[in-house]
N, C-alpha and C. Protein backbone atom coordinates (compact mmCIF):
# COMPACT_ATOMS: atom_id res chain seq x y z
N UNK A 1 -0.73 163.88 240.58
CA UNK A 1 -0.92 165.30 240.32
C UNK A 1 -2.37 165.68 240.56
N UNK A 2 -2.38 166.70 240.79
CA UNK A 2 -3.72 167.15 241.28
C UNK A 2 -4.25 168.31 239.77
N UNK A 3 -5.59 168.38 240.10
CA UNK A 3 -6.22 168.84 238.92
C UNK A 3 -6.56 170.82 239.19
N UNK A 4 -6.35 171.55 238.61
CA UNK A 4 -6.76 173.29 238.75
C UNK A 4 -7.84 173.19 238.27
N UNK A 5 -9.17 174.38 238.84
CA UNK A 5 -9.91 174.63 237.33
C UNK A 5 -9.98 175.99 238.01
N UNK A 6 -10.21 176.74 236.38
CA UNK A 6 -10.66 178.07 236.89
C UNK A 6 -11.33 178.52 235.61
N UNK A 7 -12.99 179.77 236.27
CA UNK A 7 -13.27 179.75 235.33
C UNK A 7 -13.80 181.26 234.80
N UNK A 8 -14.01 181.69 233.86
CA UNK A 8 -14.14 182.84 233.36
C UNK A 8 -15.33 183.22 232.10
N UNK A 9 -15.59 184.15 232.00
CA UNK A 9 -17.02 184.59 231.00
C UNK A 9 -16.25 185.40 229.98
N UNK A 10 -16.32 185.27 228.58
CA UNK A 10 -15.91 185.92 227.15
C UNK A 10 -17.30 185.86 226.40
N UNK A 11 -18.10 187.16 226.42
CA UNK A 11 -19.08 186.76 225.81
C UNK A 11 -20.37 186.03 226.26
N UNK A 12 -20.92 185.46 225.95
CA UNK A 12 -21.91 184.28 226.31
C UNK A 12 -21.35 183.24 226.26
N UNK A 13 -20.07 183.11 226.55
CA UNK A 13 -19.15 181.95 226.87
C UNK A 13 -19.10 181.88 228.21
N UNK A 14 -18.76 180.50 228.49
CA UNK A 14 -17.96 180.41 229.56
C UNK A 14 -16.93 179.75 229.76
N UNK A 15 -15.84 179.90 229.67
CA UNK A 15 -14.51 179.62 229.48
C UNK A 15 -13.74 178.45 230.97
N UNK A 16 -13.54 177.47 230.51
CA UNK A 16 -13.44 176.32 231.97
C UNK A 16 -11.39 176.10 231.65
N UNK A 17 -10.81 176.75 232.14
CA UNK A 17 -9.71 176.38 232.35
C UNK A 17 -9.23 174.86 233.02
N UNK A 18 -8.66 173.97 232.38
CA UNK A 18 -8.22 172.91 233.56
C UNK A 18 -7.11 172.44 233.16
N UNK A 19 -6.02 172.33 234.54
CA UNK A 19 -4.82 171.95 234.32
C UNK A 19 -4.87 170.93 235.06
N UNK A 20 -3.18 170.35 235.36
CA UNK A 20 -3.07 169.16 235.75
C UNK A 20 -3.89 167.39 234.96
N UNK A 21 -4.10 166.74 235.51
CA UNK A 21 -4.64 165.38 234.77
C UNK A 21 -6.54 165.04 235.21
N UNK A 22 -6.94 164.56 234.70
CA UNK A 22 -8.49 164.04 234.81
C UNK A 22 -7.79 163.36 234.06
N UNK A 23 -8.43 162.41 235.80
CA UNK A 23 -8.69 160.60 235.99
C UNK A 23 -9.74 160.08 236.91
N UNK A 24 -9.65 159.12 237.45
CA UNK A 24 -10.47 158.55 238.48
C UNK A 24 -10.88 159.56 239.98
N UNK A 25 -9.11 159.83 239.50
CA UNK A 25 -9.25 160.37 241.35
C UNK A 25 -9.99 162.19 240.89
N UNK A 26 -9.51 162.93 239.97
CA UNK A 26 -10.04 164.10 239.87
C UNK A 26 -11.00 164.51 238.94
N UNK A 27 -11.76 163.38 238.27
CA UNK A 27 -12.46 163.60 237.70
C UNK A 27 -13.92 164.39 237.94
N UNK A 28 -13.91 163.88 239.01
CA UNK A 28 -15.09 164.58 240.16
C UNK A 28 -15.15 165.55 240.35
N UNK A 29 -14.17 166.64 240.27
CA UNK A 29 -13.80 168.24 240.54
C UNK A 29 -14.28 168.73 239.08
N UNK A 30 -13.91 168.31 238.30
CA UNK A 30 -14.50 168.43 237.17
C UNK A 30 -15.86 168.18 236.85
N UNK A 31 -16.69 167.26 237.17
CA UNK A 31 -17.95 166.72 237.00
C UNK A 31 -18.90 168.09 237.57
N UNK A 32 -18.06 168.60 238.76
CA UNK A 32 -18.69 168.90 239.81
C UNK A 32 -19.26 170.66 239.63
N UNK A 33 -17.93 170.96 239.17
CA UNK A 33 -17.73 172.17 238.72
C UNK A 33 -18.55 172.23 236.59
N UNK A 34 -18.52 171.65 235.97
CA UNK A 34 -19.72 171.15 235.53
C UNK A 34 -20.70 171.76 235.38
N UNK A 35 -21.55 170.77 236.72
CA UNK A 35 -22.72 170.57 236.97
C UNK A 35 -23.07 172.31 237.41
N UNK A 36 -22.31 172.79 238.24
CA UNK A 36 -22.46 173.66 238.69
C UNK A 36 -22.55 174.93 237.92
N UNK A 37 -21.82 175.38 236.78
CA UNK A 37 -21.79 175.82 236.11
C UNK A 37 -23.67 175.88 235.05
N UNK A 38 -23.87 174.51 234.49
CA UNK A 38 -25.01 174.51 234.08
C UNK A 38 -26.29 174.89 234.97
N UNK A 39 -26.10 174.42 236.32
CA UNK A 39 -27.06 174.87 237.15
C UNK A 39 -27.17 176.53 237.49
N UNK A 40 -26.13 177.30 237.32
CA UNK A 40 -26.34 178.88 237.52
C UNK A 40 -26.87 179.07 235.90
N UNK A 41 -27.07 178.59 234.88
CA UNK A 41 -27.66 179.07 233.58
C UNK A 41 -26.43 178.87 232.71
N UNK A 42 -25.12 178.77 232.76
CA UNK A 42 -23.90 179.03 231.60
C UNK A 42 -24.01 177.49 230.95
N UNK A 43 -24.92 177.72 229.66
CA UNK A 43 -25.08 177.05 228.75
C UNK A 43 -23.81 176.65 227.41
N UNK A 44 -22.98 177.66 227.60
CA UNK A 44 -22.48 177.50 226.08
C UNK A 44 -20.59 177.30 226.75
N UNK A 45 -20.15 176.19 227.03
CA UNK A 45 -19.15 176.02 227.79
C UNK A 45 -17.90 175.66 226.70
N UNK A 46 -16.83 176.39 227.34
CA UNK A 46 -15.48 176.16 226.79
C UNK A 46 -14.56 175.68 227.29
N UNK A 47 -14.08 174.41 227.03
CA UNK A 47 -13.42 173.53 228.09
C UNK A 47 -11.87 174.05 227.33
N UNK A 48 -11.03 174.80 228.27
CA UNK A 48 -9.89 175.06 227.76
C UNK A 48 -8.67 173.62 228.21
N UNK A 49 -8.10 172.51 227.40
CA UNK A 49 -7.43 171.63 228.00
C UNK A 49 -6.08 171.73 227.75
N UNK A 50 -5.86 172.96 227.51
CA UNK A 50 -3.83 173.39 226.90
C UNK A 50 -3.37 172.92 228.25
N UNK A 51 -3.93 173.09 229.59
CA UNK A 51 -3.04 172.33 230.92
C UNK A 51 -3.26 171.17 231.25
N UNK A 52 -3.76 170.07 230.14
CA UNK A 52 -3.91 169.03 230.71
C UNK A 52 -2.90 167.97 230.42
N UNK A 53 -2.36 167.07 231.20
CA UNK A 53 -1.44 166.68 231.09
C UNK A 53 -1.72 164.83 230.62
N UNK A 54 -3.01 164.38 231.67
CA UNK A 54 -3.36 163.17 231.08
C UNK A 54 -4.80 163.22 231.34
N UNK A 55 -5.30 162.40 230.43
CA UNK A 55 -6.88 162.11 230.51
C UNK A 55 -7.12 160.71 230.37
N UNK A 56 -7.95 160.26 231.04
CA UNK A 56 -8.32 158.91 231.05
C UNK A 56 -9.60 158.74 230.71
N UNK A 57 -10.31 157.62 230.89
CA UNK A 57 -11.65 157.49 230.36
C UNK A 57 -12.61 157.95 231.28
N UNK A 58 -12.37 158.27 232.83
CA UNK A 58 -13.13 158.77 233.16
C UNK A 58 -13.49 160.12 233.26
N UNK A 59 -12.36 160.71 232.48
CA UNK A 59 -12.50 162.27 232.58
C UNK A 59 -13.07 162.69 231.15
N UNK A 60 -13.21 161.47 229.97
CA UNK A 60 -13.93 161.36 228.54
C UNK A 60 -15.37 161.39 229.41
N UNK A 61 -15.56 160.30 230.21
CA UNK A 61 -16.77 160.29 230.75
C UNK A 61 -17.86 162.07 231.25
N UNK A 62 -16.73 162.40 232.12
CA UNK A 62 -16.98 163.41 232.42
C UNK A 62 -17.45 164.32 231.69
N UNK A 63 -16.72 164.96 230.55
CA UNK A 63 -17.16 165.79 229.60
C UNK A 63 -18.04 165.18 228.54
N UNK A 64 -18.22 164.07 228.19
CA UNK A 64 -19.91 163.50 227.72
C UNK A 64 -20.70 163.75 228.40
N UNK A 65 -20.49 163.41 229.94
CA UNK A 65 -21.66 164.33 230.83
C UNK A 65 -21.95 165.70 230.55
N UNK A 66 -20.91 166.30 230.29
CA UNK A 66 -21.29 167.65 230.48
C UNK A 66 -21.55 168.17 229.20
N UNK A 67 -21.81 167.31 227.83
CA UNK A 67 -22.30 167.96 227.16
C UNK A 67 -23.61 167.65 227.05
N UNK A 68 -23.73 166.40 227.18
CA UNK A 68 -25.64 166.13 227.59
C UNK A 68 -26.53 167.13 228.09
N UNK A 69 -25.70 167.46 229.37
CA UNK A 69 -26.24 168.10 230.43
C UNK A 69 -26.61 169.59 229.86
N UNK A 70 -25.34 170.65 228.91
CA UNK A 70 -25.70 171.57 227.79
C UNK A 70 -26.42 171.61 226.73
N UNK A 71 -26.48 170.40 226.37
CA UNK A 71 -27.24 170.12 225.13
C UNK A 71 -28.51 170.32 225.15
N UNK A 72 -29.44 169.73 226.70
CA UNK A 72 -30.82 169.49 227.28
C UNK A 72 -31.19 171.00 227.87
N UNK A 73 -29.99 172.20 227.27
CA UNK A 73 -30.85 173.44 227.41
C UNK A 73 -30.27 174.05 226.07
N UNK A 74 -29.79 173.24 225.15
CA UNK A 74 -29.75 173.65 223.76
C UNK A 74 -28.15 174.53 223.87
N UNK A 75 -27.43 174.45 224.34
CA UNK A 75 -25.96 174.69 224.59
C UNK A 75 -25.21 173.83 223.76
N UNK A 76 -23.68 174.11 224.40
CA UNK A 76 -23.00 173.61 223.25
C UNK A 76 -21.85 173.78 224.40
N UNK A 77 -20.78 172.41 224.05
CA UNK A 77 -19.62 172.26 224.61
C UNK A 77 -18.43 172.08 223.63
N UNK A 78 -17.45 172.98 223.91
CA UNK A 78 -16.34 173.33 222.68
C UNK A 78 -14.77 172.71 223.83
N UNK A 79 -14.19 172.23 223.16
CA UNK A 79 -12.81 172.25 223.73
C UNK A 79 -12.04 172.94 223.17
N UNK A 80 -10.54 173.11 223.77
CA UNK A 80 -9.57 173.73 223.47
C UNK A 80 -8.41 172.72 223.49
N UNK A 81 -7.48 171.91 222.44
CA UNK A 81 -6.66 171.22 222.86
C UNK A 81 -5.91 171.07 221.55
N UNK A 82 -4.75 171.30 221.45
CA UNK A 82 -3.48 171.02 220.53
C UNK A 82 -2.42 170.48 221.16
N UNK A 83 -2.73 169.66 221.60
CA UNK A 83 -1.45 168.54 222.15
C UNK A 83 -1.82 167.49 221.60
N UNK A 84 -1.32 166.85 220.86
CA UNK A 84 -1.26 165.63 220.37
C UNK A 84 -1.48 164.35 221.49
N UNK A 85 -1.05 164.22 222.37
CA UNK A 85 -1.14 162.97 223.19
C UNK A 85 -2.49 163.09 223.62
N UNK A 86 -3.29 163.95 223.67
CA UNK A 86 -4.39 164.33 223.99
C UNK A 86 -5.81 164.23 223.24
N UNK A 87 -5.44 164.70 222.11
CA UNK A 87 -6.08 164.63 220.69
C UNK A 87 -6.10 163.42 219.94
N UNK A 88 -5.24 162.56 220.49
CA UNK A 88 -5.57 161.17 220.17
C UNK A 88 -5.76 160.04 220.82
N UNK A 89 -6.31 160.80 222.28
CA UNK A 89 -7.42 159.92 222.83
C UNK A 89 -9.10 160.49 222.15
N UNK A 90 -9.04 161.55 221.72
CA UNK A 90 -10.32 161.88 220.99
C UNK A 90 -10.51 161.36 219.69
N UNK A 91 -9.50 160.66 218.81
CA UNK A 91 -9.77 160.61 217.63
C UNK A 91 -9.73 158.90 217.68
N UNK A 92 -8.97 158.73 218.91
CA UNK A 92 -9.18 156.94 218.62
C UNK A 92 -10.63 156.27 219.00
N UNK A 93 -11.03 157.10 220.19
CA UNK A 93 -12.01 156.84 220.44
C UNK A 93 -13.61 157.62 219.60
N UNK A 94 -13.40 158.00 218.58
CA UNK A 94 -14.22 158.79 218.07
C UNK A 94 -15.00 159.87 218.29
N UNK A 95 -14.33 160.38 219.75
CA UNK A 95 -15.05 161.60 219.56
C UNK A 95 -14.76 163.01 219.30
N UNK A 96 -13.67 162.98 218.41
CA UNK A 96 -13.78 164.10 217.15
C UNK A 96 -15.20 164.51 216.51
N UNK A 97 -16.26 163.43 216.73
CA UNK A 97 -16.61 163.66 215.65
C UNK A 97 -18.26 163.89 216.43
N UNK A 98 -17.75 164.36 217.79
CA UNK A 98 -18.82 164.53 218.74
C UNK A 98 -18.57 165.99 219.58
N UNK A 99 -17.23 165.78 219.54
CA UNK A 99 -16.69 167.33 220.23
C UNK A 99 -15.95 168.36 219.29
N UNK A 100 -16.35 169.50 219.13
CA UNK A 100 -16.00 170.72 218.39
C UNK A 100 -14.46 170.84 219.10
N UNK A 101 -13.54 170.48 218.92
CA UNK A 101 -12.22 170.98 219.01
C UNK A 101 -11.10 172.15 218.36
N UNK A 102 -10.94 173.08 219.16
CA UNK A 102 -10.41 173.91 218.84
C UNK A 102 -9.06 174.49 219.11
N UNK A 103 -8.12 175.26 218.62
CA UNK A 103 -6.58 175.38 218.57
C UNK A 103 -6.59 176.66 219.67
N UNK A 104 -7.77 177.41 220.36
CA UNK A 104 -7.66 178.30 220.88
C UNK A 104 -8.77 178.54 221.21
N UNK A 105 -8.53 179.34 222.61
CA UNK A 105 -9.88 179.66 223.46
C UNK A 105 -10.94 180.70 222.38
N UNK A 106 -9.87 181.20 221.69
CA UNK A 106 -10.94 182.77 221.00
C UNK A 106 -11.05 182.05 220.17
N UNK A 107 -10.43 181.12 219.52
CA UNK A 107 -11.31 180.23 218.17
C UNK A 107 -12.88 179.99 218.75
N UNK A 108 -12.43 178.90 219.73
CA UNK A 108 -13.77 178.36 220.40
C UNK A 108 -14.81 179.52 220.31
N UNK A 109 -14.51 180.45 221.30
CA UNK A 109 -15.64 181.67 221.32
C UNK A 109 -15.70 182.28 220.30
N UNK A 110 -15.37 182.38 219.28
CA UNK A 110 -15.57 182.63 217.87
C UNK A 110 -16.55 182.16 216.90
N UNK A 111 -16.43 180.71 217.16
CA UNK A 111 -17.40 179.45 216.65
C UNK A 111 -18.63 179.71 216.51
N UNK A 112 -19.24 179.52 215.65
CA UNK A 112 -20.83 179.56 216.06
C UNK A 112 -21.81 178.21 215.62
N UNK A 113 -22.34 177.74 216.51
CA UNK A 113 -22.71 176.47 216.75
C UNK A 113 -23.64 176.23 215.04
């Protein structure tokens, strides 16, 4: 399966839609789009993952990148994810307790860091 992203502004948000799976092979579209994002200035990113279907470790990788990368201009990276198969690759691997997870995009943009 191949990976979507699409992305949108709510606020001083920026809202990162992604469907399909981040893995090896599409993790990079993700990295990429990212990077790119921080490089035009959109600091305060909302990774929406309600379309994601599987995640592997390199797509964990990925979004540790990309919160470093927000963090080093004082930003903040929020997810969006209530799927269980999903949510417990974050909690086994501990990073619940690194990523702000949220039940909804307007939660997320709601949040205040």
């Amino acid at each position: 399966m191949d990976l979507s992203l699409s992305t949108e502004t709510m606020g001083d948000r920026t809202i990162v839609r992604v469907g399909g799976e981040i893995d090896v092979y599409t993790a990079p579209k993700l990295r990429e789009q990212l990077v790119e994002l921080v490089n035009d200035g959109s600091f305060h990113l909302v990774v929406d993952m309600e379309g994601v279907d599987f995640l592997d470790s390199t797509g964990l990788g990925v979004l540790i990148g990309g919160l470093k990368r927000v963090r080093a201009h004082e930003g903040s990276l929020r997810l969006v994810c209530n799927q269980e198969r999903i949510l417990k690759i974050f909690r086994i691997t501990g990073l619940t307790k690194v990523f702000p997870i949220h039940t909804s995009v307007e939660e997320a943009v709601a949040a205040t860091d």
